[in-house]
Protein backbone atom coordinates (compact mmCIF):
# COMPACT_ATOMS: atom_id res chain seq x y z
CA UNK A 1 -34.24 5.02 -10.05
CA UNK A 2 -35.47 8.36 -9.47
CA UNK A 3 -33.28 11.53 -9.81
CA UNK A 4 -32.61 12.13 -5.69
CA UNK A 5 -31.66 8.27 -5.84
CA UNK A 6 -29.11 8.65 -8.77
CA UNK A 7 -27.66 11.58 -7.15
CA UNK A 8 -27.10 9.78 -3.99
CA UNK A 9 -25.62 6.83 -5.96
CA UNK A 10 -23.14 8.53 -7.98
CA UNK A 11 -21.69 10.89 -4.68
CA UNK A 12 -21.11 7.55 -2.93
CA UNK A 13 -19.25 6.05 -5.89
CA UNK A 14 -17.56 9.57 -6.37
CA UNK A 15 -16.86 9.24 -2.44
CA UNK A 16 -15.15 5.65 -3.11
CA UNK A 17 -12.97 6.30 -6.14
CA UNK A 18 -11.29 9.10 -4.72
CA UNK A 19 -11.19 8.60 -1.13
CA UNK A 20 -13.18 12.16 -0.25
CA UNK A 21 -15.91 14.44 -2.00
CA UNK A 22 -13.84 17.24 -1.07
CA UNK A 23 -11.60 19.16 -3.73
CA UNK A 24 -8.86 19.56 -0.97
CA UNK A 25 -8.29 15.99 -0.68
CA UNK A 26 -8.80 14.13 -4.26
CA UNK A 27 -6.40 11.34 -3.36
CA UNK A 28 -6.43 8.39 -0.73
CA UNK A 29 -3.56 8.84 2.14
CA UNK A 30 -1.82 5.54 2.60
CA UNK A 31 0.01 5.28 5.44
CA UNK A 32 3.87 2.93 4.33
CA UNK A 33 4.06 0.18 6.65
CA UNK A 34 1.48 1.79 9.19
CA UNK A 35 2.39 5.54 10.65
CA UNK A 36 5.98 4.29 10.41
CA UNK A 37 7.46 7.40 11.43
CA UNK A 38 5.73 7.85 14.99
CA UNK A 39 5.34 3.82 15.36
CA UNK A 40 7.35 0.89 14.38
CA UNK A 41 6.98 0.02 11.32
CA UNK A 42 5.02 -3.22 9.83
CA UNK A 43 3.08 -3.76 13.47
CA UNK A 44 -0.19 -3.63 14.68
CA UNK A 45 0.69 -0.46 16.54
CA UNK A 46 1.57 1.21 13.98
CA UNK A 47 -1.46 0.29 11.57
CA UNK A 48 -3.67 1.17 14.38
CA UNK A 49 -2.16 4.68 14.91
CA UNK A 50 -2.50 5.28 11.12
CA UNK A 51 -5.77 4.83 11.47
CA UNK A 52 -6.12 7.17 14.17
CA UNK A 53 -4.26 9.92 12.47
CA UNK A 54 -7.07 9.45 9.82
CA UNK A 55 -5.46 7.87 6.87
CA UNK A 56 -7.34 6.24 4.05
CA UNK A 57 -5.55 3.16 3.97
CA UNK A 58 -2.50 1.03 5.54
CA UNK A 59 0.39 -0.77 3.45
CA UNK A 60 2.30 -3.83 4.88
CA UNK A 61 5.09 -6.33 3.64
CA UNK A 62 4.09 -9.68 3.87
CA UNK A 63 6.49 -12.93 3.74
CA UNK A 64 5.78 -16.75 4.36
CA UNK A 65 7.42 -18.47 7.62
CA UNK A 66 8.61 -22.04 7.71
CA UNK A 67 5.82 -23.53 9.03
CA UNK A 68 3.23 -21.95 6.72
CA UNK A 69 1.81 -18.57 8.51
CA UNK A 70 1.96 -15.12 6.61
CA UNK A 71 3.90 -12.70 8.92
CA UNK A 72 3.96 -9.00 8.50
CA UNK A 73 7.77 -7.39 7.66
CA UNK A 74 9.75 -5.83 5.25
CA UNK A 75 12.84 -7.63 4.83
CA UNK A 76 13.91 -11.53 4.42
CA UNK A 77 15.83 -11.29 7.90
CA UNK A 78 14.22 -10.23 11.05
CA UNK A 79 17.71 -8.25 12.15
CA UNK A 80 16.77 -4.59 10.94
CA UNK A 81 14.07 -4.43 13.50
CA UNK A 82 14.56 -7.08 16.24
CA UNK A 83 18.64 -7.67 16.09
CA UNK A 84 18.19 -11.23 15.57
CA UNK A 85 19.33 -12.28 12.47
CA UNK A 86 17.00 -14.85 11.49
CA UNK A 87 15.54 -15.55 7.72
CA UNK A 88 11.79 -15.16 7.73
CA UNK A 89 11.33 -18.46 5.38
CA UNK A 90 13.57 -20.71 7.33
CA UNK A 91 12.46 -20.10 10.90
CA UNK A 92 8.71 -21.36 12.16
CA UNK A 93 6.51 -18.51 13.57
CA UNK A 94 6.34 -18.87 17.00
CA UNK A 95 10.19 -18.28 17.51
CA UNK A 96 9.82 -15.03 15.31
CA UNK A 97 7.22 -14.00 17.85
CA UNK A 98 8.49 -14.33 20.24
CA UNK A 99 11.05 -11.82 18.94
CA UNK A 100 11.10 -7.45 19.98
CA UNK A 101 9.83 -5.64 16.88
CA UNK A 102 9.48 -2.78 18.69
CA UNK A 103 12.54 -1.81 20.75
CA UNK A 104 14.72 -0.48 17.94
CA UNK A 105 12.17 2.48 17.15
CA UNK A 106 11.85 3.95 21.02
CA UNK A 107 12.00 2.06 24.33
CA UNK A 108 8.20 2.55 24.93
CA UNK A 109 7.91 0.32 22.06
CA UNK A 110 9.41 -3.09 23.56
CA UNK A 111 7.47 -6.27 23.16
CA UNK A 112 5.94 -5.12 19.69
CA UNK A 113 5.25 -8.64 18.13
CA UNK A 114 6.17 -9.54 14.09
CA UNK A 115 2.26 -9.68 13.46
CA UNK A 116 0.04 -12.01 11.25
CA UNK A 117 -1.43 -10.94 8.42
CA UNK A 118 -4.98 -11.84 10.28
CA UNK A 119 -3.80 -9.55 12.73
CA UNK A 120 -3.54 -6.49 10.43
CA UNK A 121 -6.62 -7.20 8.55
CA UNK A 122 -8.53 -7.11 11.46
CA UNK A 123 -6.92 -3.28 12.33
CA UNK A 124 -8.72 -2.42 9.28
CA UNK A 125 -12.28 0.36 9.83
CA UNK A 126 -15.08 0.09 8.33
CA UNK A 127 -13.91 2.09 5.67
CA UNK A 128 -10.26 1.81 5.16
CA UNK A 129 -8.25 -0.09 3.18
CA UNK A 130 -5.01 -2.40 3.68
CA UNK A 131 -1.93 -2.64 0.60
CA UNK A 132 -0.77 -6.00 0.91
CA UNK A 133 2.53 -6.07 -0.84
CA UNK A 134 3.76 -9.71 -1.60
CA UNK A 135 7.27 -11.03 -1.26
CA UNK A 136 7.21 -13.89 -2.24
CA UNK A 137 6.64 -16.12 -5.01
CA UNK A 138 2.87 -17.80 -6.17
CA UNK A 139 3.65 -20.66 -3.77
CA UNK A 140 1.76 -17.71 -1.37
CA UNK A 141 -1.04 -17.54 -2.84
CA UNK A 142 -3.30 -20.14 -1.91
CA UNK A 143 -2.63 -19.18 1.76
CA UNK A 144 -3.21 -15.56 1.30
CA UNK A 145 -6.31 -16.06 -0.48
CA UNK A 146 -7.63 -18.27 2.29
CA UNK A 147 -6.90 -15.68 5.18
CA UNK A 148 -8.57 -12.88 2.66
CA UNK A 149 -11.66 -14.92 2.58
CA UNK A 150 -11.75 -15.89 5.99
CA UNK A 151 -11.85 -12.58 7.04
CA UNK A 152 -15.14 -11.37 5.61
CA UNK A 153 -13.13 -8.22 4.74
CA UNK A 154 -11.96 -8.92 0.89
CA UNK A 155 -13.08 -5.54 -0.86
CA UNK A 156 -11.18 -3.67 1.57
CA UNK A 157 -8.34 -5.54 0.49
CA UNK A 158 -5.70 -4.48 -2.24
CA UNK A 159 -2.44 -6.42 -3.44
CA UNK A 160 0.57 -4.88 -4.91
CA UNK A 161 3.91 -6.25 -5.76
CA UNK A 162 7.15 -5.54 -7.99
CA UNK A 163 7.19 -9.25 -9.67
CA UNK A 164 4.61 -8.94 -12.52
CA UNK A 165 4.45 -12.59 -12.96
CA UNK A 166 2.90 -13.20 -9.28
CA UNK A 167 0.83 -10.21 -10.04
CA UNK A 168 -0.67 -11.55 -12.61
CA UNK A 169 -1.07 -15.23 -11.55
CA UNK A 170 -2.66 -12.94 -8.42
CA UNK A 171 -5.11 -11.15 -9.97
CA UNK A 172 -5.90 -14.48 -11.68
CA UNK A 173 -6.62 -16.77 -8.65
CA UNK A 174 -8.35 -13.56 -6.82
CA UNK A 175 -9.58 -11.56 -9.39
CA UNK A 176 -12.34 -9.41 -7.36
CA UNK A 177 -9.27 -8.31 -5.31
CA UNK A 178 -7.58 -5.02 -6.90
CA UNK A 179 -3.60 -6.26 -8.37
CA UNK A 180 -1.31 -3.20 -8.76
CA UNK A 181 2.17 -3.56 -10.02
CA UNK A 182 5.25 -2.48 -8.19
CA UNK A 183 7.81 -0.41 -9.97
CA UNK A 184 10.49 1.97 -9.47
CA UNK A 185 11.63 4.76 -10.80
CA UNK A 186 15.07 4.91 -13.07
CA UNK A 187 17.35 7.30 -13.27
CA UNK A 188 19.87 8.77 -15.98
CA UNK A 189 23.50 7.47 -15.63
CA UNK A 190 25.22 10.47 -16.51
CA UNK A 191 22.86 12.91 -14.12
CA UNK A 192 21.05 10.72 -11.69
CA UNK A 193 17.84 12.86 -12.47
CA UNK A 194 14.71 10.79 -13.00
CA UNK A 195 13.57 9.13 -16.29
CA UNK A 196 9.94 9.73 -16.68
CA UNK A 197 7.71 6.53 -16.35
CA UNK A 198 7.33 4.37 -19.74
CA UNK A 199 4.22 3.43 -21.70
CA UNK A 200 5.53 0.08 -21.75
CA UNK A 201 4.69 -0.29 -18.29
CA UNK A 202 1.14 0.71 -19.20
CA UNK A 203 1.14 -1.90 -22.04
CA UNK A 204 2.43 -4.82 -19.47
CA UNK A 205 -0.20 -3.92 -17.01
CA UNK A 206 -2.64 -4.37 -19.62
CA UNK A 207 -1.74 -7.70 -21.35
CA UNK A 208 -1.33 -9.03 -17.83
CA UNK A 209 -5.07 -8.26 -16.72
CA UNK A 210 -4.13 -5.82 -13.68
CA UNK A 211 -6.10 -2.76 -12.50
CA UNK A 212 -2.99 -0.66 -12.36
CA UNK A 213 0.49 0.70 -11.41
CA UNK A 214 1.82 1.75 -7.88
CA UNK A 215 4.94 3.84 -8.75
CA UNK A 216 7.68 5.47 -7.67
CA UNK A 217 6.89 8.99 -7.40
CA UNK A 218 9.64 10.75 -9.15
CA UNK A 219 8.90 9.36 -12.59
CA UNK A 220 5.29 10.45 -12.97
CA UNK A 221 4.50 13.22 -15.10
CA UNK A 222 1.01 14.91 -16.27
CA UNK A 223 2.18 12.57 -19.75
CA UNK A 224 2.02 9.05 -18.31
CA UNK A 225 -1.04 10.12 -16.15
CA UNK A 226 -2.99 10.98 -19.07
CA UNK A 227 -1.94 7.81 -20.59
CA UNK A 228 -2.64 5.90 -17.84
CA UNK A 229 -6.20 6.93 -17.55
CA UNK A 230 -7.03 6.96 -21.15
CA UNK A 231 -5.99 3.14 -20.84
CA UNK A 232 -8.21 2.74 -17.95
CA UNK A 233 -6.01 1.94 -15.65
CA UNK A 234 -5.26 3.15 -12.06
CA UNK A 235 -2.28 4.25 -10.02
CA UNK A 236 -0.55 5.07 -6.78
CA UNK A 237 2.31 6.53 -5.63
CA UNK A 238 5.20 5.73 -3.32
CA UNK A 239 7.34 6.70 -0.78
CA UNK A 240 5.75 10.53 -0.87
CA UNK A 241 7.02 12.64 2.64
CA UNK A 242 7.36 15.97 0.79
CA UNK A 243 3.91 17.77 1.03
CA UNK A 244 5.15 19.78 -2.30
CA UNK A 245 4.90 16.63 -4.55
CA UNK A 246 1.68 15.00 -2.58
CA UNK A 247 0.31 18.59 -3.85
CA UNK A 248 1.10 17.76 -7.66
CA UNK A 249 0.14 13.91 -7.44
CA UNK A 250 -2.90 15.54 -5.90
CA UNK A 251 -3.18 17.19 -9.16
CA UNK A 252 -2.54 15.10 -11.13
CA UNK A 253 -5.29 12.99 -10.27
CA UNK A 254 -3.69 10.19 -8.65
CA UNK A 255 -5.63 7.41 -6.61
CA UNK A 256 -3.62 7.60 -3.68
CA UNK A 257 -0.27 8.33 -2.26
CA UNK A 258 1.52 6.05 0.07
CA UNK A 259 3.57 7.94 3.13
CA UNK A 260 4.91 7.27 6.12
CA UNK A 261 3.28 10.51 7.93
CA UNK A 262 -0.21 10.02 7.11
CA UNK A 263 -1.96 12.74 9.33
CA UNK A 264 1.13 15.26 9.04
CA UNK A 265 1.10 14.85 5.27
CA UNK A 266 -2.71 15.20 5.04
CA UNK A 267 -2.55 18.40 6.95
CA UNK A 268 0.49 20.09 4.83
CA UNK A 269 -1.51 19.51 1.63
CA UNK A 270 -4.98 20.84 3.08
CA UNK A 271 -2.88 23.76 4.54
CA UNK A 272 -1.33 24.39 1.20
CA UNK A 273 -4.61 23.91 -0.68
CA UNK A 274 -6.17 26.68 1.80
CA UNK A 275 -3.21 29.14 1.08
């Protein structure tokens, strides 16, 4: 390979680590259940609006219905969004869609459907990426991997989760796909200020073959950065709306950072890396 070649080779891989060449924007945008703050959340409207309002990548909440089919929502019950109360596992998928996901986030929004994972996936550019976070148990997983190999589109996919068991049994039956671990952030009883991040979660990662953490953001710190790269390991961020704290993720080197404003959020940090 000659030196113009190499060049070439190493911007593009540069270019697909961090989501952009471009020392204004080191870290992928992920937009939290699609641009849920202009759309509603966990449909295909709102993945495709994400999109449009240029983020890197889309999260969604996956569950199982009765009869088998991998719908797109956040919660067990379909009342938060549709008003009927109606447990995702026990009811088949045509009654939940025939159900409003859209009507309870602004009127122009009636009819949304509960998507299906296909659905989604197929939102996805030829560039972007799409979080699936899982759940439910490893029952899922056969069925998951089948749609993510039906649909041509498996390196743009990436699975996250809080249970590190199915994470690992995950990353075990699909283990091309990216597996990032779920986990929150915990705070002192006596203040309620956050506890910085432990190394044990760094450790557990490890032993259980994953490429990394997605975290709460409050209990990062430049520490358990540094410790998570020198283990080799890569990590995300969640729920991030404050462009003040995207700005020292951004810092901190951080893969990406999930948010529900992806184009507004995007802005505020290039803004604030201009002044």
């Amino acid at each position: 390979m000659n030196y113009i070649a190499m060049f070439v080779f190493i911007s593009l891989w540069i270019w697909n680590v961090s989501g952009c060449i471009s020392d204004r924007c080191q870290t992928r945008i992920i937009a939290h259940r699609g641009a849920s703050y202009d759309a509603p959340e966990n449909t295909a409207t709102a993945a495709n609006l994400a999109w449009r309002q240029g983020a890197d990548a889309v999260e969604c909440d996956v569950y199982l219905s009765r009869d088998g089919r991998i719908m797109v929502l956040h919660d067990g019950s379909t009342r938060r969004t549709t008003g009927a109360d109606l447990p995702v596992r026990e009811t088949p998928s045509d009654k939940l869609r025939k159900l409003d996901a859209g009507s309870w986030k602004a009127p122009e929004f009636a009819g949304e459907k509960i998507p299906y994972l296909e659905e989604l996936i197929e939102t996805i550019p030829p560039r972007g990426l799409l979080f699936v976070e899982i759940k439910c148990g490893q029952e899922f997983l056969p069925e998951l991997q089948r749609i993510f190999q039906a649909s041509n589109k498996e390196s743009q996919i990436v699975i996250i989760g809080f249970d590190l068991n199915t994470m690992a049994a995950a990353k075990e039956q699909m283990p091309k796909i990216p597996v990032y671990w779920l986990v929150g952030t915990q705070k002192d009883p006596q203040t309620q200020q956050p506890i910085p991040h432990s190394a044990e979660l760094i450790q557990k990662a490890r032993e259980h073959g994953l490429d990394g953490l997605n975290l709460h953001f409050a209990g990062i710190t430049k520490e358990f950065a540094e410790s998570l790269r020198a283990a080799g390991l890569g990590f995300y961020a969640w729920t991030v709306n404050d462009p003040v704290e995207a700005v020292r993720l951004n810092k901190l080197g951080i893969e990406g950072i999930t948010t529900d404003r992806p184009g507004w959020l995007r802005q505020q940090m290039e803004t604030a890396a201009d002044s």
